[in-house]
C-alpha atoms as a PDB file:
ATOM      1  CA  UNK A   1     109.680  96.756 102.051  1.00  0.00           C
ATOM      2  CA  UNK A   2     106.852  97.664  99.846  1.00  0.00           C
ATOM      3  CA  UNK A   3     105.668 100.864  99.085  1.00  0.00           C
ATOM      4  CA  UNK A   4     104.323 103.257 101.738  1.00  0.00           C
ATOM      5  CA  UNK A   5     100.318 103.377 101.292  1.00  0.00           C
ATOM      6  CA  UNK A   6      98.612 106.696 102.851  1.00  0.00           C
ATOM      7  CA  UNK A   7      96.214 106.206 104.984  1.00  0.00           C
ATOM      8  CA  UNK A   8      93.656 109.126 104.661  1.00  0.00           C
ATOM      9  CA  UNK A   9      91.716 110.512 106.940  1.00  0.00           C
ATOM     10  CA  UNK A  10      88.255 112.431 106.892  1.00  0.00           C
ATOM     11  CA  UNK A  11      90.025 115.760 106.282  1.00  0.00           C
ATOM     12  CA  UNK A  12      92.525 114.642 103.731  1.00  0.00           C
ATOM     13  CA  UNK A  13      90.034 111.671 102.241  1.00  0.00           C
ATOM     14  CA  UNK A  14      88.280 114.046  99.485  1.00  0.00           C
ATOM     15  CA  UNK A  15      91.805 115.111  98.018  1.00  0.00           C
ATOM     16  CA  UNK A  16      92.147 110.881  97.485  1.00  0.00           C
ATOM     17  CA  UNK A  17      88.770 110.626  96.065  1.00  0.00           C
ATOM     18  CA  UNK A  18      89.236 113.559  93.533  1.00  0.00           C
ATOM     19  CA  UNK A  19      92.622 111.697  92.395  1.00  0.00           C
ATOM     20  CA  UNK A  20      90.881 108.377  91.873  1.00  0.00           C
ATOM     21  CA  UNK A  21      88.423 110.346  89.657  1.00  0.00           C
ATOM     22  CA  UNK A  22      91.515 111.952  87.642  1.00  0.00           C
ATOM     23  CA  UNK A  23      91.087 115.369  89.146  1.00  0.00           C
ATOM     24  CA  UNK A  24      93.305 117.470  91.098  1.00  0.00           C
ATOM     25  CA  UNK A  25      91.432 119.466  94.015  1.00  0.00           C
ATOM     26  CA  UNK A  26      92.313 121.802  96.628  1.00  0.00           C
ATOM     27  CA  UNK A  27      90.778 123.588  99.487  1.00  0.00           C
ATOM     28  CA  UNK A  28      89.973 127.454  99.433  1.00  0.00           C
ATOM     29  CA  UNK A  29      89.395 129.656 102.713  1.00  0.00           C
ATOM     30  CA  UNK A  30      85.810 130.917 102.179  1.00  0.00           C
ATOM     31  CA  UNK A  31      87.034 133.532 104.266  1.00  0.00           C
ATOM     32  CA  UNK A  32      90.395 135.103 102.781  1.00  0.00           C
ATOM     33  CA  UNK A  33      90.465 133.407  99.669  1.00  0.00           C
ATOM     34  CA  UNK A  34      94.116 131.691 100.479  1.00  0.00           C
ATOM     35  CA  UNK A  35      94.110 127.895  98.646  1.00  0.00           C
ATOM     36  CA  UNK A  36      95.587 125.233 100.451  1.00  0.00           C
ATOM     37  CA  UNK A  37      97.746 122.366 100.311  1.00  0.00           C
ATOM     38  CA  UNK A  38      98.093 119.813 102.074  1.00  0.00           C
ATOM     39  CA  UNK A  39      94.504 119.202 103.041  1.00  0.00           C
ATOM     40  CA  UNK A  40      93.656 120.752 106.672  1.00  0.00           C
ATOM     41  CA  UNK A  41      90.487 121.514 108.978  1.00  0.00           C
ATOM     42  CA  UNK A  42      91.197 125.047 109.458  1.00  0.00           C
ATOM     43  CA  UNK A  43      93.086 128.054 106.821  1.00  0.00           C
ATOM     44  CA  UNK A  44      97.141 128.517 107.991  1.00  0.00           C
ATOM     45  CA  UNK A  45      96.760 132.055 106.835  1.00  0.00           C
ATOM     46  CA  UNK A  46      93.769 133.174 108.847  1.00  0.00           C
ATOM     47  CA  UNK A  47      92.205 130.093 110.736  1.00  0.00           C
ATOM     48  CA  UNK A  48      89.232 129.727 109.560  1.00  0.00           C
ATOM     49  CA  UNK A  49      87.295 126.488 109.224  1.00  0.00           C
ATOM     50  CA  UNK A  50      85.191 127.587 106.116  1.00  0.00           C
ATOM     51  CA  UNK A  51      87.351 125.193 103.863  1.00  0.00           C
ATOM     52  CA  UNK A  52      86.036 124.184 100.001  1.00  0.00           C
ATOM     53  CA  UNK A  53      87.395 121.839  97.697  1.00  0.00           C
ATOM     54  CA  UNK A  54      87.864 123.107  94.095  1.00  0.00           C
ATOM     55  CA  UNK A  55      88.805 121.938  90.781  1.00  0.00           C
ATOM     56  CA  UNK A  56      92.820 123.098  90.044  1.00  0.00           C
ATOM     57  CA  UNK A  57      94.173 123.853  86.129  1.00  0.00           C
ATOM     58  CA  UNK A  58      96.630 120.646  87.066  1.00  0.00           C
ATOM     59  CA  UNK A  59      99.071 123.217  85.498  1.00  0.00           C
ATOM     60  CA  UNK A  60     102.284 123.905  87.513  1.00  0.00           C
ATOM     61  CA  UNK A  61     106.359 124.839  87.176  1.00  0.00           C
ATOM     62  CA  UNK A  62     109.292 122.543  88.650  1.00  0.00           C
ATOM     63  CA  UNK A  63     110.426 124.839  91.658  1.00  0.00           C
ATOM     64  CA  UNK A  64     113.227 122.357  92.420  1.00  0.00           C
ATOM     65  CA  UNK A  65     113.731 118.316  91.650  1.00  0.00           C
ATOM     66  CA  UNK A  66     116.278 115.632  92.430  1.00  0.00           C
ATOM     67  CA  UNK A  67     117.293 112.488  90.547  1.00  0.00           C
ATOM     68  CA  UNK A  68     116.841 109.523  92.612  1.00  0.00           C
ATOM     69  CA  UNK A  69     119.597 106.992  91.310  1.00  0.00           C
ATOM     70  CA  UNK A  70     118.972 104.374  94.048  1.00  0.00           C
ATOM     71  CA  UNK A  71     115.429 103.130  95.540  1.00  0.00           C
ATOM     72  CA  UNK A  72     115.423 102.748  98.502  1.00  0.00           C
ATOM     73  CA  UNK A  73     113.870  98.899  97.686  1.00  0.00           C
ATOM     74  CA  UNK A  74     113.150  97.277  94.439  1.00  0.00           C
ATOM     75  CA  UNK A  75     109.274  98.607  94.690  1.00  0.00           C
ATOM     76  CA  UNK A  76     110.695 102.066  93.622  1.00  0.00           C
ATOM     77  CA  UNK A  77     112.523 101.573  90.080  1.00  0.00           C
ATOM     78  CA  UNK A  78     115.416 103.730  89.899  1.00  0.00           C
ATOM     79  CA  UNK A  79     116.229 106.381  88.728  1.00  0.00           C
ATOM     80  CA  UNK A  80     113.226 108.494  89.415  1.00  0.00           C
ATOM     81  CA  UNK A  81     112.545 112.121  89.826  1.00  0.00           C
ATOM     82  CA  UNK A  82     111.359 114.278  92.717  1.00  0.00           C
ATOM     83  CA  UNK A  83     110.004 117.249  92.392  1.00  0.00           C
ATOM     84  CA  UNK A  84     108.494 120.667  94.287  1.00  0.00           C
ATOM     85  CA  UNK A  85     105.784 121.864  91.944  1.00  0.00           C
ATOM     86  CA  UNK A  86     104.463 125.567  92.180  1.00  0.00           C
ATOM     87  CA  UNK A  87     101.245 124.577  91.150  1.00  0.00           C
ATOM     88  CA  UNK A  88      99.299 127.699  88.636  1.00  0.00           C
ATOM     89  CA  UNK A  89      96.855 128.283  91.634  1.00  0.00           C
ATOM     90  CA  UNK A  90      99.214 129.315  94.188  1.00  0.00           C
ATOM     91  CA  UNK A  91     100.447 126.438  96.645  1.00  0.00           C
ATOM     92  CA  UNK A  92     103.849 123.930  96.389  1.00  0.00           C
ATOM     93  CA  UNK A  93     103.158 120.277  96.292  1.00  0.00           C
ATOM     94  CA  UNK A  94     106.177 117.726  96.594  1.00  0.00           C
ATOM     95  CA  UNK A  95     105.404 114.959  93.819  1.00  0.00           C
ATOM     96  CA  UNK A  96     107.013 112.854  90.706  1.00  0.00           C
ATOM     97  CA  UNK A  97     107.998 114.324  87.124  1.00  0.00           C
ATOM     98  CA  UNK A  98     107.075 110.870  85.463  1.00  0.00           C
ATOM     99  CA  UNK A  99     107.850 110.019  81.337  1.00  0.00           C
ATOM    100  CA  UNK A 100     110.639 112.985  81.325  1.00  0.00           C
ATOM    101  CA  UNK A 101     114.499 112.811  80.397  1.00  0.00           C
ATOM    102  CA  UNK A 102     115.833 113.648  83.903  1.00  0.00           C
ATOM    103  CA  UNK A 103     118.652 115.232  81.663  1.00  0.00           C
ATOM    104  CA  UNK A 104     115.487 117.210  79.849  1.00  0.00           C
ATOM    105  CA  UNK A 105     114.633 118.909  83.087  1.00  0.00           C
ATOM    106  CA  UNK A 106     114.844 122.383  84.843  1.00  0.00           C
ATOM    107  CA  UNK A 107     113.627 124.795  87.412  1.00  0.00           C
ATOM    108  CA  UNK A 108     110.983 126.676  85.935  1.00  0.00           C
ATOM    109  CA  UNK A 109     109.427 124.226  83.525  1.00  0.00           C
ATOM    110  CA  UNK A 110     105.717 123.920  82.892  1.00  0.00           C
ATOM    111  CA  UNK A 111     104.196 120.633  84.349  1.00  0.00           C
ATOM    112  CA  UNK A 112     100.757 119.242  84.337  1.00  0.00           C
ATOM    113  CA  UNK A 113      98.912 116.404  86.479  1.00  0.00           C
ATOM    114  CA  UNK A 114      98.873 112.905  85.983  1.00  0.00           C
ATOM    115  CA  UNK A 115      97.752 110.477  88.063  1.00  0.00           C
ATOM    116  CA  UNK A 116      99.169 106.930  89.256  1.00  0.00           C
ATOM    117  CA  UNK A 117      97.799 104.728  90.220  1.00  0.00           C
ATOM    118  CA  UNK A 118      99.614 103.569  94.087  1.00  0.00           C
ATOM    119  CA  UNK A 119      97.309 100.891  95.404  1.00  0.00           C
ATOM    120  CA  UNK A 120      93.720  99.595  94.894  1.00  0.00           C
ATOM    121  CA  UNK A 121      92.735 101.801  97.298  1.00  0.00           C
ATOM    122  CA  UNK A 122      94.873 105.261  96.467  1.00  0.00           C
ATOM    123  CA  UNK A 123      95.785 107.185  93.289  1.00  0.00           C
ATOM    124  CA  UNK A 124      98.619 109.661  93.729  1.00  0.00           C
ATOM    125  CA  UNK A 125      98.668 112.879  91.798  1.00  0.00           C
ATOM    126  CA  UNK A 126     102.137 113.090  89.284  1.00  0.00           C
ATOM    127  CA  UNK A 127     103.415 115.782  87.050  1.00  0.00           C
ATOM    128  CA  UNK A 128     104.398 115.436  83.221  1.00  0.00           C
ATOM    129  CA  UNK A 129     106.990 117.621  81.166  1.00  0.00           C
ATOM    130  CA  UNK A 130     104.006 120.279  79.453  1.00  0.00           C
ATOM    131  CA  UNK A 131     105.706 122.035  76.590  1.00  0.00           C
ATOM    132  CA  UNK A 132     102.867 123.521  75.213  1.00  0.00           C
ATOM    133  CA  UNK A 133     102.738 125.595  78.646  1.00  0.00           C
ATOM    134  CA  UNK A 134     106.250 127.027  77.862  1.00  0.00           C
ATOM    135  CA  UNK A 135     105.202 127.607  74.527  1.00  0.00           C
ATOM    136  CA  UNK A 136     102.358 129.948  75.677  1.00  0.00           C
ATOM    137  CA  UNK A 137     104.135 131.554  78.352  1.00  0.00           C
ATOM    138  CA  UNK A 138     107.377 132.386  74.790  1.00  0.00           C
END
């Protein structure tokens, strides 16, 4: 079992593109402002198909995480951590904490992008421990 490889389409294939290029982008309703995640063809708040992508801080806060202790095959090196990320500019985006102490780690800590590389073909966006966030925020 290796591991699982999106396979993008047209709507969700600019979000991939932006992550190969080290950027994190969403989409914003031209019409009522709301900024989405996961990538879509038409707003969830109002329905509108006047969808743009934008440039995100890549700053966020753990809403919730779990220690993984076992992959679930050896292409996932355990333990790793999961995480629900609040991200700064309004939407929640399941992803990794990566280089962090899962011991270290708590709801309401300041995270900022990363990127991984997954395949040749996709780059996956992943969140770092940002202290200097907290340290603002004091």
């Amino acid at each position: 079992m290796a591991k699982p490889v999106p396979r993008p389409t047209p709507t969700e294939q600019p979000f991939y593109d932006a992550c190969a290029a080290g950027k994190l982008v969403l989409q914003r309703c031209q019409s009522c402002s709301h900024v989405l995640f996961y990538p879509r063809t038409h707003c969830d708040t109002c329905q509108s198909d006047q969808l743009v992508w934008e440039d995100t801080s890549g700053a966020g806060t753990i809403a919730s995480y779990t220690v993984v202790h076992r992959g679930v095959s050896p292409d996932f090196e355990a333990p790793y951590v999961i995480a629900l990320v609040d991200l700064a500019e309004g939407p929640r985006m399941m992803s990794q904490i990566i280089d962090a102490d899962p011991e270290a780690l708590a709801v309401g800590l300041s995270v900022k992008v990363d990127f991984a590389v997954w395949s040749e073909d996709i780059t996956l966006p992943v969140f770092r421990l940002h202290p200097a966030l907290d340290d603002e925020a004091s």
